[in-house]
N, C-alpha and C. Protein backbone atom coordinates (compact mmCIF):
# COMPACT_ATOMS: atom_id res chain seq x y z
N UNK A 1 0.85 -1.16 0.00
CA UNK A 1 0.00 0.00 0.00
C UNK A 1 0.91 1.24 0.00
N UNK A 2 0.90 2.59 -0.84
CA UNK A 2 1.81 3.30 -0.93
C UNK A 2 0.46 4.60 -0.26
N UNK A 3 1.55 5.26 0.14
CA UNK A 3 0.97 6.15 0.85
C UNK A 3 2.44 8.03 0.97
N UNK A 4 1.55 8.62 0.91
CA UNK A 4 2.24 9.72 0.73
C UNK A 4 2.66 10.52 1.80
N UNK A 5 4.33 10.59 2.11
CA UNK A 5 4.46 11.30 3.37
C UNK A 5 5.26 12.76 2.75
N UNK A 6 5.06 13.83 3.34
CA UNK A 6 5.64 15.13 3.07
C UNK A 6 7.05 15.30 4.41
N UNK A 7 8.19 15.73 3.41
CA UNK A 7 9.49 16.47 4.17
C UNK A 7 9.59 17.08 3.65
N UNK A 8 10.42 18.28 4.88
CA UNK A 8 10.56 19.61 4.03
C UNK A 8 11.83 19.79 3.60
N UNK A 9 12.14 19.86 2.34
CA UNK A 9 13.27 20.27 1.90
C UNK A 9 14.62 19.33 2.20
N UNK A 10 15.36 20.47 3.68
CA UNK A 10 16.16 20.24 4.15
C UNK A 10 16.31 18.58 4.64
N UNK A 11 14.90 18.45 5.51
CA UNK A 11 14.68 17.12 5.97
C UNK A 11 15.36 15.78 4.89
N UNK A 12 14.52 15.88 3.39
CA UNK A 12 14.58 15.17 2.53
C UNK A 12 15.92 14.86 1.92
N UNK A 13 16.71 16.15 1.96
CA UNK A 13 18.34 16.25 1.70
C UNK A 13 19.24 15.06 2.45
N UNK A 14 18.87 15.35 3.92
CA UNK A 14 19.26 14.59 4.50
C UNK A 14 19.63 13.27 4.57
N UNK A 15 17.77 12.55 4.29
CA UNK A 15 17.51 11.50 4.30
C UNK A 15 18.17 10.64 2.93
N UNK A 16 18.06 11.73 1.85
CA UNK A 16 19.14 11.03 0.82
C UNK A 16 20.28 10.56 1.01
N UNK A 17 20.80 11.83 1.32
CA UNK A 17 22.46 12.03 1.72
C UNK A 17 22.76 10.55 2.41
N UNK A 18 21.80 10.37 3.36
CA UNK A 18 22.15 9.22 4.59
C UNK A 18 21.72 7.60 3.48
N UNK A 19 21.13 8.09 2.72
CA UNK A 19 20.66 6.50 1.85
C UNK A 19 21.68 6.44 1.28
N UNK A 20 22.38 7.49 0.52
CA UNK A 20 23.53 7.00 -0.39
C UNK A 20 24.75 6.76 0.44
N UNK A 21 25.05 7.64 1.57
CA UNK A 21 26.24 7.13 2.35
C UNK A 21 25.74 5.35 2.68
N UNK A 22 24.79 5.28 3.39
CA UNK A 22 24.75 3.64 3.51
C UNK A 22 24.57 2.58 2.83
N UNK A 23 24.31 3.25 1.73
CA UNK A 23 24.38 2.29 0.17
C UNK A 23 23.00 1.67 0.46
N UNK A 24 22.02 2.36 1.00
CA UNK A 24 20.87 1.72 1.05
C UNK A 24 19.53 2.64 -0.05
N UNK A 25 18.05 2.17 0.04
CA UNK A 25 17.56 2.89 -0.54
C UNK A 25 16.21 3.57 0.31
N UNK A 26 15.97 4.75 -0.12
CA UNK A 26 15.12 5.39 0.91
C UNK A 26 14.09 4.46 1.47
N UNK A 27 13.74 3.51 0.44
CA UNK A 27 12.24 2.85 1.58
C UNK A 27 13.18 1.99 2.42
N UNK A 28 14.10 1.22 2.55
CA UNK A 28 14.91 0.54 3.45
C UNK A 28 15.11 1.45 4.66
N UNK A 29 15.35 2.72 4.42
CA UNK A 29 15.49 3.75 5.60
C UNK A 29 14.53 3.93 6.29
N UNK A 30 13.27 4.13 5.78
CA UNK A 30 11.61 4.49 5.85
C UNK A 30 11.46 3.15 6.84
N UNK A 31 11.94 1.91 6.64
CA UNK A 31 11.24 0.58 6.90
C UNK A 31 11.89 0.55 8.11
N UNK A 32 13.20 0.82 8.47
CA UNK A 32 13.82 0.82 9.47
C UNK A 32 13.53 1.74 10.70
N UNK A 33 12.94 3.25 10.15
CA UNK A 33 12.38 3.76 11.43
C UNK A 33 11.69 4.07 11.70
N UNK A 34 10.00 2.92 10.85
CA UNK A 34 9.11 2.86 11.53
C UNK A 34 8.88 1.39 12.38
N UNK A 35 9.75 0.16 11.80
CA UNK A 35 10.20 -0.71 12.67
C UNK A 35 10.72 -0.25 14.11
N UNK A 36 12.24 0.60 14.46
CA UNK A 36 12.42 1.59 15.12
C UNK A 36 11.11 1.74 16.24
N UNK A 37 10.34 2.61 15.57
CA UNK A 37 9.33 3.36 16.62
C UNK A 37 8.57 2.30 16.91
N UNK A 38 7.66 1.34 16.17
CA UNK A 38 6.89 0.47 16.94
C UNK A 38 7.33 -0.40 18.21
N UNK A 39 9.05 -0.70 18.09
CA UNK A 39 9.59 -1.07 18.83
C UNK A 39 9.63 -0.43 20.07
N UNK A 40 9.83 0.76 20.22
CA UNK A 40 9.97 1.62 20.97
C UNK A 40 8.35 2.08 21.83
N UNK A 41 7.69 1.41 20.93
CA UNK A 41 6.32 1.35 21.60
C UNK A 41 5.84 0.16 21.97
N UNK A 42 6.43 -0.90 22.08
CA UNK A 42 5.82 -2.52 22.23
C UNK A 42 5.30 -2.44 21.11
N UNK A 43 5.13 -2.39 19.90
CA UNK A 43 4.18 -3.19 19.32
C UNK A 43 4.88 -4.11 18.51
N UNK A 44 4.50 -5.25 18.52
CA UNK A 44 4.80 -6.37 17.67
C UNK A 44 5.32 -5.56 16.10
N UNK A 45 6.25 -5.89 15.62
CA UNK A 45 6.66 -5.64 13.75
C UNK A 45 6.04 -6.69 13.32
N UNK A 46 6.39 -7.83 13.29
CA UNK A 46 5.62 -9.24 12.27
C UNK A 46 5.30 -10.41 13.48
N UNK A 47 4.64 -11.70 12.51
CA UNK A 47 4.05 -12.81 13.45
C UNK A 47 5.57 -12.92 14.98
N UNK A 48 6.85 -13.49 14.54
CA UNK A 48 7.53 -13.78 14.73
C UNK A 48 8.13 -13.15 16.60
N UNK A 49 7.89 -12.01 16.29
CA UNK A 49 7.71 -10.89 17.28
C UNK A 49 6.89 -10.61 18.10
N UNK A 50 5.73 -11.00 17.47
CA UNK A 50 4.26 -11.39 18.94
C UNK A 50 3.87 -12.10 19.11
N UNK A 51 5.00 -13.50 18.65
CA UNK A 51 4.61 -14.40 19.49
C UNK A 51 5.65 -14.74 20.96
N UNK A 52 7.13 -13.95 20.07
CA UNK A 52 7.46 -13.95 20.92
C UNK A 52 7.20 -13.42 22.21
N UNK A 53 6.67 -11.96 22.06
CA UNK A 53 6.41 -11.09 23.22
C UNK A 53 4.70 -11.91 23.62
N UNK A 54 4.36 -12.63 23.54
CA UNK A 54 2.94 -13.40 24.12
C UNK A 54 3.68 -14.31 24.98
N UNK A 55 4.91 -15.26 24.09
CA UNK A 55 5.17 -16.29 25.27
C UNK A 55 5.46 -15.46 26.37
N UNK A 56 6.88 -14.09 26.26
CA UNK A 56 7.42 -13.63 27.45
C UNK A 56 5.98 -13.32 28.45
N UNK A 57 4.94 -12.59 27.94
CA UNK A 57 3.84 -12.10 28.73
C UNK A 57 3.20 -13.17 29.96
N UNK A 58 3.22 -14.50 28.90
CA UNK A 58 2.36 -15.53 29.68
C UNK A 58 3.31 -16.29 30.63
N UNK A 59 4.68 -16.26 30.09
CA UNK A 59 5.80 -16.71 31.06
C UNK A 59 5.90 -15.83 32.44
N UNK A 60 6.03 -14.48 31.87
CA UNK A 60 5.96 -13.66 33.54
C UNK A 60 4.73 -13.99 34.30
N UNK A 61 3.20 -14.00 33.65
CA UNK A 61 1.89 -14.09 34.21
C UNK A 61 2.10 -15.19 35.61
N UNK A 62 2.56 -16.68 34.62
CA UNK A 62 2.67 -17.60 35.70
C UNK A 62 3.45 -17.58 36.36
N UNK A 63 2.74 -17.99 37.95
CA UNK A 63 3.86 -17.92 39.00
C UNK A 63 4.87 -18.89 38.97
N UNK A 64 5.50 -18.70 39.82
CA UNK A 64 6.18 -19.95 39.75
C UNK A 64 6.77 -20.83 41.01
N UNK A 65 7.04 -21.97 41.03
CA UNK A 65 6.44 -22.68 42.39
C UNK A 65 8.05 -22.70 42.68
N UNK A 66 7.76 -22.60 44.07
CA UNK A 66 9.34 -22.73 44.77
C UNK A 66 8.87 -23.45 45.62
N UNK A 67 10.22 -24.58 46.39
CA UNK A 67 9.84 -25.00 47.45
C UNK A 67 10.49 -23.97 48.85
N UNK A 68 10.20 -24.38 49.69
CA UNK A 68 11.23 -24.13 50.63
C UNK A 68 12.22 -25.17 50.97
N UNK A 69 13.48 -24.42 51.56
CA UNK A 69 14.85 -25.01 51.74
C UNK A 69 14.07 -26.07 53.28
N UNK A 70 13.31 -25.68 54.03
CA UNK A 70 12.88 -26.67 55.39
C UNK A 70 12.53 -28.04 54.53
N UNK A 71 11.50 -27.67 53.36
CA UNK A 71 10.94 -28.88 52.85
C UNK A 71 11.49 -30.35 52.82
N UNK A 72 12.67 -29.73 52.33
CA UNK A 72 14.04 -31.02 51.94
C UNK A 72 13.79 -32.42 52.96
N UNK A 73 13.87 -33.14 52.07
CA UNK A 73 14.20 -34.60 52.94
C UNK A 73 15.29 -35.24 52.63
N UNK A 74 16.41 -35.35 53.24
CA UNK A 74 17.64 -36.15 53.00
C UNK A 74 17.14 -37.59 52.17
């Protein structure tokens, strides 16, 4: 889905400048820092990523059983 974002000028200079120094191409840049921000917000990027962050969720949820050190029976 393409969708239209506005920079001004200077902004856009930039963002070139920085694609051609990294030998990359602007949507690779684009892809990277809105990956970046969702990260930075919890949200899952792809499947791979929420499932991981579901196991961590349901792993912290459950408690987890300890014994006590008295319990012990030689």
């Amino acid at each position: 889905m393409r969708k239209l974002i506005a920079f001004d000028d200077d902004t856009l200079d930039k963002l070139t400048q920085l694609a051609r120094d990294r030998m990359a191409t602007f949507q690779e840049l684009a892809d990277e820092a809105f990956a970046d921000l969702l990260k930075k917000h919890g949200i899952p990027i792809d499947l791979k990523d929420a499932l991981r962050k579901s196991a961590r969720l349901s792993k912290d949820a459950t408690p987890k059983k300890t014994r006590s050190r008295t319990a012990r029976t030689p």
